[in-house]
C-alpha atoms as a PDB file:
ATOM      1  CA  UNK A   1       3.562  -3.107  -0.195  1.00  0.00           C
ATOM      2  CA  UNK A   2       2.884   0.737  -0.300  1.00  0.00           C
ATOM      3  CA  UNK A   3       0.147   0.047  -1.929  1.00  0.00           C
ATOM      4  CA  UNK A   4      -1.582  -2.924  -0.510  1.00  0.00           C
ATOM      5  CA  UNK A   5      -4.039  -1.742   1.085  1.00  0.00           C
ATOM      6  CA  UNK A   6      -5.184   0.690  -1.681  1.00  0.00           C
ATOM      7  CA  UNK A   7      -5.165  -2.267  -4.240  1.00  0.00           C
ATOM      8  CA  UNK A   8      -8.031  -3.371  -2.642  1.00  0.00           C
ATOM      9  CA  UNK A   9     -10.106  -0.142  -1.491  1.00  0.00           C
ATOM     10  CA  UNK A  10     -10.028   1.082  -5.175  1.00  0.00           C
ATOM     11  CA  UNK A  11     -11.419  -1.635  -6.497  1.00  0.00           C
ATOM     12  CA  UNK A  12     -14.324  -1.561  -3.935  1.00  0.00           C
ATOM     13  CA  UNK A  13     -14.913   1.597  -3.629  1.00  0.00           C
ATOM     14  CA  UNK A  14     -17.304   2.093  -7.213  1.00  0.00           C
ATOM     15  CA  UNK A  15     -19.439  -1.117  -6.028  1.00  0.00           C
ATOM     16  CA  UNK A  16     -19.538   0.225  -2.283  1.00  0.00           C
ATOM     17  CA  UNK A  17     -20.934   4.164  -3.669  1.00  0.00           C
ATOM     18  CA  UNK A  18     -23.123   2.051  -6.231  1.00  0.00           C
ATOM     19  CA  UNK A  19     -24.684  -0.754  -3.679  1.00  0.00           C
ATOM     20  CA  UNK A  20     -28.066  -0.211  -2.300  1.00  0.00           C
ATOM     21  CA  UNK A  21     -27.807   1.181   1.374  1.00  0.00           C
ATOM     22  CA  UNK A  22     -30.044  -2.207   2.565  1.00  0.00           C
ATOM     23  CA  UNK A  23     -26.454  -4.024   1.114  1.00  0.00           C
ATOM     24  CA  UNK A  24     -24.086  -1.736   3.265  1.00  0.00           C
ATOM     25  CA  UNK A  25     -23.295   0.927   0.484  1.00  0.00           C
ATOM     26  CA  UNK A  26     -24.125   4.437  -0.244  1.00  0.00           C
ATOM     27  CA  UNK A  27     -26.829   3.610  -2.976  1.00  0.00           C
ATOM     28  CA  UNK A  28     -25.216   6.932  -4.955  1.00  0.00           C
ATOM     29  CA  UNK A  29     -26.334   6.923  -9.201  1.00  0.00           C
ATOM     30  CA  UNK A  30     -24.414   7.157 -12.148  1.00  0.00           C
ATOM     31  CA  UNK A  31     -24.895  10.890 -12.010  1.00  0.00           C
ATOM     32  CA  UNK A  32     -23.993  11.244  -8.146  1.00  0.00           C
ATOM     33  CA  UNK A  33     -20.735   9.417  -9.020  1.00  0.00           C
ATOM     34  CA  UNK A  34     -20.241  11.128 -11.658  1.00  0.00           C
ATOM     35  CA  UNK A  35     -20.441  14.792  -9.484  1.00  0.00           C
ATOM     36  CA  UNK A  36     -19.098  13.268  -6.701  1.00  0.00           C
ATOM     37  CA  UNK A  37     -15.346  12.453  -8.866  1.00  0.00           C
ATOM     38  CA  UNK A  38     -15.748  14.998 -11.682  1.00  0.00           C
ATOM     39  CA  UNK A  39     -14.357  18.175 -10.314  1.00  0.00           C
ATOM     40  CA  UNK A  40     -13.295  18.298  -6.420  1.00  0.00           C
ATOM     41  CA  UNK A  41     -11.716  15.133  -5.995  1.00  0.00           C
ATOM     42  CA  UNK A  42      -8.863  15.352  -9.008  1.00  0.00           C
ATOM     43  CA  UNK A  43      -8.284  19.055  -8.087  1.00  0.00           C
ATOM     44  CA  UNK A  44      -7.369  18.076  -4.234  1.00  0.00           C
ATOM     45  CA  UNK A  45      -4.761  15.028  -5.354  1.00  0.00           C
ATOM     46  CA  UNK A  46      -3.154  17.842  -7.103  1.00  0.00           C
ATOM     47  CA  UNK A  47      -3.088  20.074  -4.293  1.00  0.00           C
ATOM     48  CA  UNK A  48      -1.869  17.512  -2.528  1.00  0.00           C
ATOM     49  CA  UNK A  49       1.184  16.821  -4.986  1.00  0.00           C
ATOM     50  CA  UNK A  50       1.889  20.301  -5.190  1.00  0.00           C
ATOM     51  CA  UNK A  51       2.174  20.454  -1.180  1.00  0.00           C
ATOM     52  CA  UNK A  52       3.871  17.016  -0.700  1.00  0.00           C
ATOM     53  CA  UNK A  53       6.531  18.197  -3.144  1.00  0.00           C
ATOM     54  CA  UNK A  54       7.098  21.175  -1.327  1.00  0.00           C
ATOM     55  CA  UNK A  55       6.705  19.118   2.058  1.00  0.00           C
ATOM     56  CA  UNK A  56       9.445  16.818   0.721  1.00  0.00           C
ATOM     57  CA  UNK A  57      11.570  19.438  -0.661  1.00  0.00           C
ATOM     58  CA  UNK A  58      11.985  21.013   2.689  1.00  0.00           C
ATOM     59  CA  UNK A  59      12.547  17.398   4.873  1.00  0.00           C
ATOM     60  CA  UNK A  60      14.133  15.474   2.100  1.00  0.00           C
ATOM     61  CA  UNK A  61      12.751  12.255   1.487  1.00  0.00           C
ATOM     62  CA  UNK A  62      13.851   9.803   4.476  1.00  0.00           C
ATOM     63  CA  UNK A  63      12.254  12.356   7.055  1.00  0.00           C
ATOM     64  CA  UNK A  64       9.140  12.608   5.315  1.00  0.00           C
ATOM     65  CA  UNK A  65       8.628   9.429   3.829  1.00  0.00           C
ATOM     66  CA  UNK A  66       6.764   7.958   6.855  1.00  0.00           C
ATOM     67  CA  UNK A  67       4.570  11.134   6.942  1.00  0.00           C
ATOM     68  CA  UNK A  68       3.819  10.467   3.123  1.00  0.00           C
ATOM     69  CA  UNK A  69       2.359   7.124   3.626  1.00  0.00           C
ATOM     70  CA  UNK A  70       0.530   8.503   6.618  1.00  0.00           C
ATOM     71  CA  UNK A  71      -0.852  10.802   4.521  1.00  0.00           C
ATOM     72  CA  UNK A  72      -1.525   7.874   1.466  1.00  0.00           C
ATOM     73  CA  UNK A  73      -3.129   5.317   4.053  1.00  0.00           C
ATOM     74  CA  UNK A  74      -5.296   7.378   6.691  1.00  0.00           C
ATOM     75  CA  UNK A  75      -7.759   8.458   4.590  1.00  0.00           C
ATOM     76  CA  UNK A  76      -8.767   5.037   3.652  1.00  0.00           C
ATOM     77  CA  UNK A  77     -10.548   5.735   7.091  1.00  0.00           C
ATOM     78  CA  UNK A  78     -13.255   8.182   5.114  1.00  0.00           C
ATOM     79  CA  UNK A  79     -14.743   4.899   3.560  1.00  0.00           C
ATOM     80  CA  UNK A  80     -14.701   3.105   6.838  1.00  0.00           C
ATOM     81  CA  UNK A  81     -16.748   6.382   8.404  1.00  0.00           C
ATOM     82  CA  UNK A  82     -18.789   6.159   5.343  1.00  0.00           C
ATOM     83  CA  UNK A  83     -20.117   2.004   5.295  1.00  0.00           C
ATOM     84  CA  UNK A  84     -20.534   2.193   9.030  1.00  0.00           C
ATOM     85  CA  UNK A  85     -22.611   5.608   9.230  1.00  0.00           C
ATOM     86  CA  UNK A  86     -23.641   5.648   5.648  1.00  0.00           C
ATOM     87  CA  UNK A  87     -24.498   9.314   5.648  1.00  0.00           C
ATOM     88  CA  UNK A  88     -27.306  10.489   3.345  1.00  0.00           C
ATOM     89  CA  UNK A  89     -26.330  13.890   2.788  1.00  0.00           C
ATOM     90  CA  UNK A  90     -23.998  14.074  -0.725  1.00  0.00           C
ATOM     91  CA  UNK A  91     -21.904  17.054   0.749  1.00  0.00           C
ATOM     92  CA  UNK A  92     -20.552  15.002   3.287  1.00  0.00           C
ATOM     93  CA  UNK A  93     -19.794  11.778   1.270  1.00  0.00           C
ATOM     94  CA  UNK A  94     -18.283  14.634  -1.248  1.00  0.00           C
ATOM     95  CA  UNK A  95     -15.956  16.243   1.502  1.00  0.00           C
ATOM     96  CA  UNK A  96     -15.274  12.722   2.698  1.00  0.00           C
ATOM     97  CA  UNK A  97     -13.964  11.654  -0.989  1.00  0.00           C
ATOM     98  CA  UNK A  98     -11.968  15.030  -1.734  1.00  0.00           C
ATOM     99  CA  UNK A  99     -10.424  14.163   1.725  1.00  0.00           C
ATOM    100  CA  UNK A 100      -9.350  11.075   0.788  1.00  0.00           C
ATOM    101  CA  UNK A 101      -7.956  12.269  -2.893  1.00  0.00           C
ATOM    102  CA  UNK A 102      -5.986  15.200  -1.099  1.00  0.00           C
ATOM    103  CA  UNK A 103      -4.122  12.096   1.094  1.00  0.00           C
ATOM    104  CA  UNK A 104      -3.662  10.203  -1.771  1.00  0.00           C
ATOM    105  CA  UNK A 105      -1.993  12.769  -3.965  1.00  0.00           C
ATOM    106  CA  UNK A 106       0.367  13.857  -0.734  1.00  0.00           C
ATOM    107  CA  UNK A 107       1.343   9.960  -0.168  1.00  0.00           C
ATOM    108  CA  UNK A 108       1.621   9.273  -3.839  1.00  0.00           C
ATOM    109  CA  UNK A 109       4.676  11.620  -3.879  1.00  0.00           C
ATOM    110  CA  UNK A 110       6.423   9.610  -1.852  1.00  0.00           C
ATOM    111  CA  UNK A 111       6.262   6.413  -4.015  1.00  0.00           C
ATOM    112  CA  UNK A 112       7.483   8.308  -7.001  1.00  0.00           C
ATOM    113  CA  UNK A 113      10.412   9.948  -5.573  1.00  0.00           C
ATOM    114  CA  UNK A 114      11.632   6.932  -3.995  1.00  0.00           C
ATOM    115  CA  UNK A 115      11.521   5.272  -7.525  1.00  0.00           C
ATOM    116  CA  UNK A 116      13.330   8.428  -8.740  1.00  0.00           C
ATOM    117  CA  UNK A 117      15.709   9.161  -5.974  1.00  0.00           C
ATOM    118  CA  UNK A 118      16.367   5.725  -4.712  1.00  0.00           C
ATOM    119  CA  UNK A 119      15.844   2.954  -7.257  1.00  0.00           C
ATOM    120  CA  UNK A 120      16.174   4.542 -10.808  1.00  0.00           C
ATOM    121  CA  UNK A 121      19.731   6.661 -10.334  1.00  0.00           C
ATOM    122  CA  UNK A 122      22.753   5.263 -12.144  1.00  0.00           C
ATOM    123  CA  UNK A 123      23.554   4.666 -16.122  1.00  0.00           C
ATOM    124  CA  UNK A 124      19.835   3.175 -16.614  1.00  0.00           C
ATOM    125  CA  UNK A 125      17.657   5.444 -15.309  1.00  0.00           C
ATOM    126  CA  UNK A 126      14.948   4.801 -17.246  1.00  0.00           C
ATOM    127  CA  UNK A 127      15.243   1.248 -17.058  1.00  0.00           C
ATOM    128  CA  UNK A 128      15.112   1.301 -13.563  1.00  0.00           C
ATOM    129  CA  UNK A 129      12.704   3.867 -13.043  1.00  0.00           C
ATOM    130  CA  UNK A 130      10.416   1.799 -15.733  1.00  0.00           C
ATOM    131  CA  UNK A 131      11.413  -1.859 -13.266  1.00  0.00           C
ATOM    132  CA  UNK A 132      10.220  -0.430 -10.241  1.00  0.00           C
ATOM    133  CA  UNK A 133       6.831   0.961 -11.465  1.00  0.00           C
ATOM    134  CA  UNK A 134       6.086  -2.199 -13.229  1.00  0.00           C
ATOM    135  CA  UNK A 135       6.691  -4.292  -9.410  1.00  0.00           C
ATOM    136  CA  UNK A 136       4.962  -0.984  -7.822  1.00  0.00           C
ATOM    137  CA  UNK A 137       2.146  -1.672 -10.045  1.00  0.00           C
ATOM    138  CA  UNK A 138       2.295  -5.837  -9.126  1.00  0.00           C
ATOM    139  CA  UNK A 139       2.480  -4.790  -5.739  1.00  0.00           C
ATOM    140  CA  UNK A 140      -0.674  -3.155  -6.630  1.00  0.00           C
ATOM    141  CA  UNK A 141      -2.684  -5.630  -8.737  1.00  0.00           C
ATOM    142  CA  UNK A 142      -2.009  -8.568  -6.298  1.00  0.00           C
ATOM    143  CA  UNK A 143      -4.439  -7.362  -3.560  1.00  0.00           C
ATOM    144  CA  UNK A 144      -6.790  -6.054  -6.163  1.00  0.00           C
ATOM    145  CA  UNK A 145      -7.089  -9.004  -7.176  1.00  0.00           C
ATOM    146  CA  UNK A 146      -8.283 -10.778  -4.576  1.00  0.00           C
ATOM    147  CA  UNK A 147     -10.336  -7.527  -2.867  1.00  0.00           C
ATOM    148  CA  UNK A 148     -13.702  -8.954  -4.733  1.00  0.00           C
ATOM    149  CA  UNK A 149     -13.352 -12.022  -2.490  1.00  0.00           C
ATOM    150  CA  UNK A 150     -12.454 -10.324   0.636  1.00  0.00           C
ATOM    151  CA  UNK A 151     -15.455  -7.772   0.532  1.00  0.00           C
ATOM    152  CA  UNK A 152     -17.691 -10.800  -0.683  1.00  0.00           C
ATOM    153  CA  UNK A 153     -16.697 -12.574   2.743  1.00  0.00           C
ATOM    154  CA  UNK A 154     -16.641  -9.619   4.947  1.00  0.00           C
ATOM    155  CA  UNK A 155     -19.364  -7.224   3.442  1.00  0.00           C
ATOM    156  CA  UNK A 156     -18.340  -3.546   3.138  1.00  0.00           C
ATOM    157  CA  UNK A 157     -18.440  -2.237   7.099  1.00  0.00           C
ATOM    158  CA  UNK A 158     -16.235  -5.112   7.554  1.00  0.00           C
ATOM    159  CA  UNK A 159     -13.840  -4.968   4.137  1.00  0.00           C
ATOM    160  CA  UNK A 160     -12.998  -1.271   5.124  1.00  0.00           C
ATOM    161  CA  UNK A 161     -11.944  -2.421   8.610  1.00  0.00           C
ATOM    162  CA  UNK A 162     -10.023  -5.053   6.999  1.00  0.00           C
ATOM    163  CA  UNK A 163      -8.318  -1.733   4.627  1.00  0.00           C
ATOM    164  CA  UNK A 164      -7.261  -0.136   7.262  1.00  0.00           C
ATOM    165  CA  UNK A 165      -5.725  -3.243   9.118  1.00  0.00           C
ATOM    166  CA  UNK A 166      -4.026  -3.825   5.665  1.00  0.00           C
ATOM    167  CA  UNK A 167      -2.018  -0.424   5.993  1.00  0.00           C
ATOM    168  CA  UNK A 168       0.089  -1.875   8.546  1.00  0.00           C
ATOM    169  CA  UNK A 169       2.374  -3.267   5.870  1.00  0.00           C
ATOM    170  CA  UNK A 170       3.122   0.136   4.255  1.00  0.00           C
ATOM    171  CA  UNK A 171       3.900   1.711   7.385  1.00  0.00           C
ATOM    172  CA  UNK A 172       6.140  -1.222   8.232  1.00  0.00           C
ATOM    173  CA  UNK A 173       7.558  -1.301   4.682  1.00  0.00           C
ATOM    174  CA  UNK A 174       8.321   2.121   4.945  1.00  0.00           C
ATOM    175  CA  UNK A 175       9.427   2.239   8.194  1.00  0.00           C
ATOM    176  CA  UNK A 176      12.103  -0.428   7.316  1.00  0.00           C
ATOM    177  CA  UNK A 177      12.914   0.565   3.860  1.00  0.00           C
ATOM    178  CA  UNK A 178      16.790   1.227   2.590  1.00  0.00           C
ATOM    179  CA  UNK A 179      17.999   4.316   1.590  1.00  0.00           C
ATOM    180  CA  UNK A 180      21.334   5.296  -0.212  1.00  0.00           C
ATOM    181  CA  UNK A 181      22.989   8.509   0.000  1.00  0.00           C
ATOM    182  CA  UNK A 182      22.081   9.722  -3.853  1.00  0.00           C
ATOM    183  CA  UNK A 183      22.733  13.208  -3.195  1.00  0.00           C
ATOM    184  CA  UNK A 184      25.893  12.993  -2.126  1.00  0.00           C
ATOM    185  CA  UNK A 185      27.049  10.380  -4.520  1.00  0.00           C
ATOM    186  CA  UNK A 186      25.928  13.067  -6.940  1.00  0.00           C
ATOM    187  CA  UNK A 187      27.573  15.851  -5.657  1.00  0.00           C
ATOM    188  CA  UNK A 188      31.042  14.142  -5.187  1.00  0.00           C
ATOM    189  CA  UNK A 189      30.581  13.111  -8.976  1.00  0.00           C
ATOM    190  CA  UNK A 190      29.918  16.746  -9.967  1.00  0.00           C
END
């Protein structure tokens, strides 16, 4: 459920910078898409790593794991600003997009090292670690799946509205989610 909501903007998102602005998108080329992703946006979702790591290092991972999906969902919000202003200028769609890839890359963090830390210790590690990204990834593909439909039925102003409402089960997920005491299972063992 971390993901739900992001199963369904990704898949959206290409069409919505593609569409024609008289359809509700951002009526961006090949080329402009192109730009826009080539160099900015990859280089802030590793920023964002970089700092979540270090964010995560300091907290430990059940203080900050509700900050990390903050950080993964909320900028879902840049492509709600974007279909209902649909800006013209291609520095502020490209600040929007690099803010949304820094979020992503700080809440991704937190996904992973709860696979790590929580799911895969024990003698399988790689087995478990290697389960829970293939149901991370179903959790994933299930609302990708039907995010065609959705944004069909609601048109994009709408279908980002609908993304944001669709965070609400990460935060609850997350919120809720178990956590054993790894670490100092671990340390008693050593």
């Amino acid at each position: 459920m971390y993901r739900f909501a992001e199963g369904q903007a990704v898949k959206i998102v290409p069409l919505f910078m593609r569409a024609g602005r008289d359809h509700g998108g951002l009526g961006l080329s090949t080329e402009d898409i192109g730009i826009l992703y080539g160099v900015f946006p990859p280089l802030a979702f590793v920023v964002g790593s970089i700092l979540a790591g270090y964010f995560t290092a300091n907290k430990g991972l059940r203080k900050s794991l509700i900050v990390l999906c903050a950080f993964f969902n909320i900028p879902f919000a840049v492509y709600t600003f974007l279909a209902i202003f649909q800006p013209t200028s291609f520095l502020v769609i490209s600040v929007a997009v690099v803010f949304e890839y820094f979020g992503y890359g700080f809440g991704f963090i937190g996904l992973t090292l709860y696979m790590m830390q929580q799911i895969a210790p024990g003698k399988y590690k790689m087995a478990h670690y290697a389960f829970a990204t293939s149901l991370m990834q179903f959790g994933f593909l299930i609302p990708s799946m039907i995010s065609g439909f959705i944004s069909d039925a609601l048109g994009y102003e709408h279908f980002f509205i609908w993304v944001m409402i669709a965070t609400i089960p990460s935060f609850l997920i997350t919120w809720l989610v178990p956590f054993r005491e790894v670490e100092e299972e671990e340390t008693v063992a050593a």
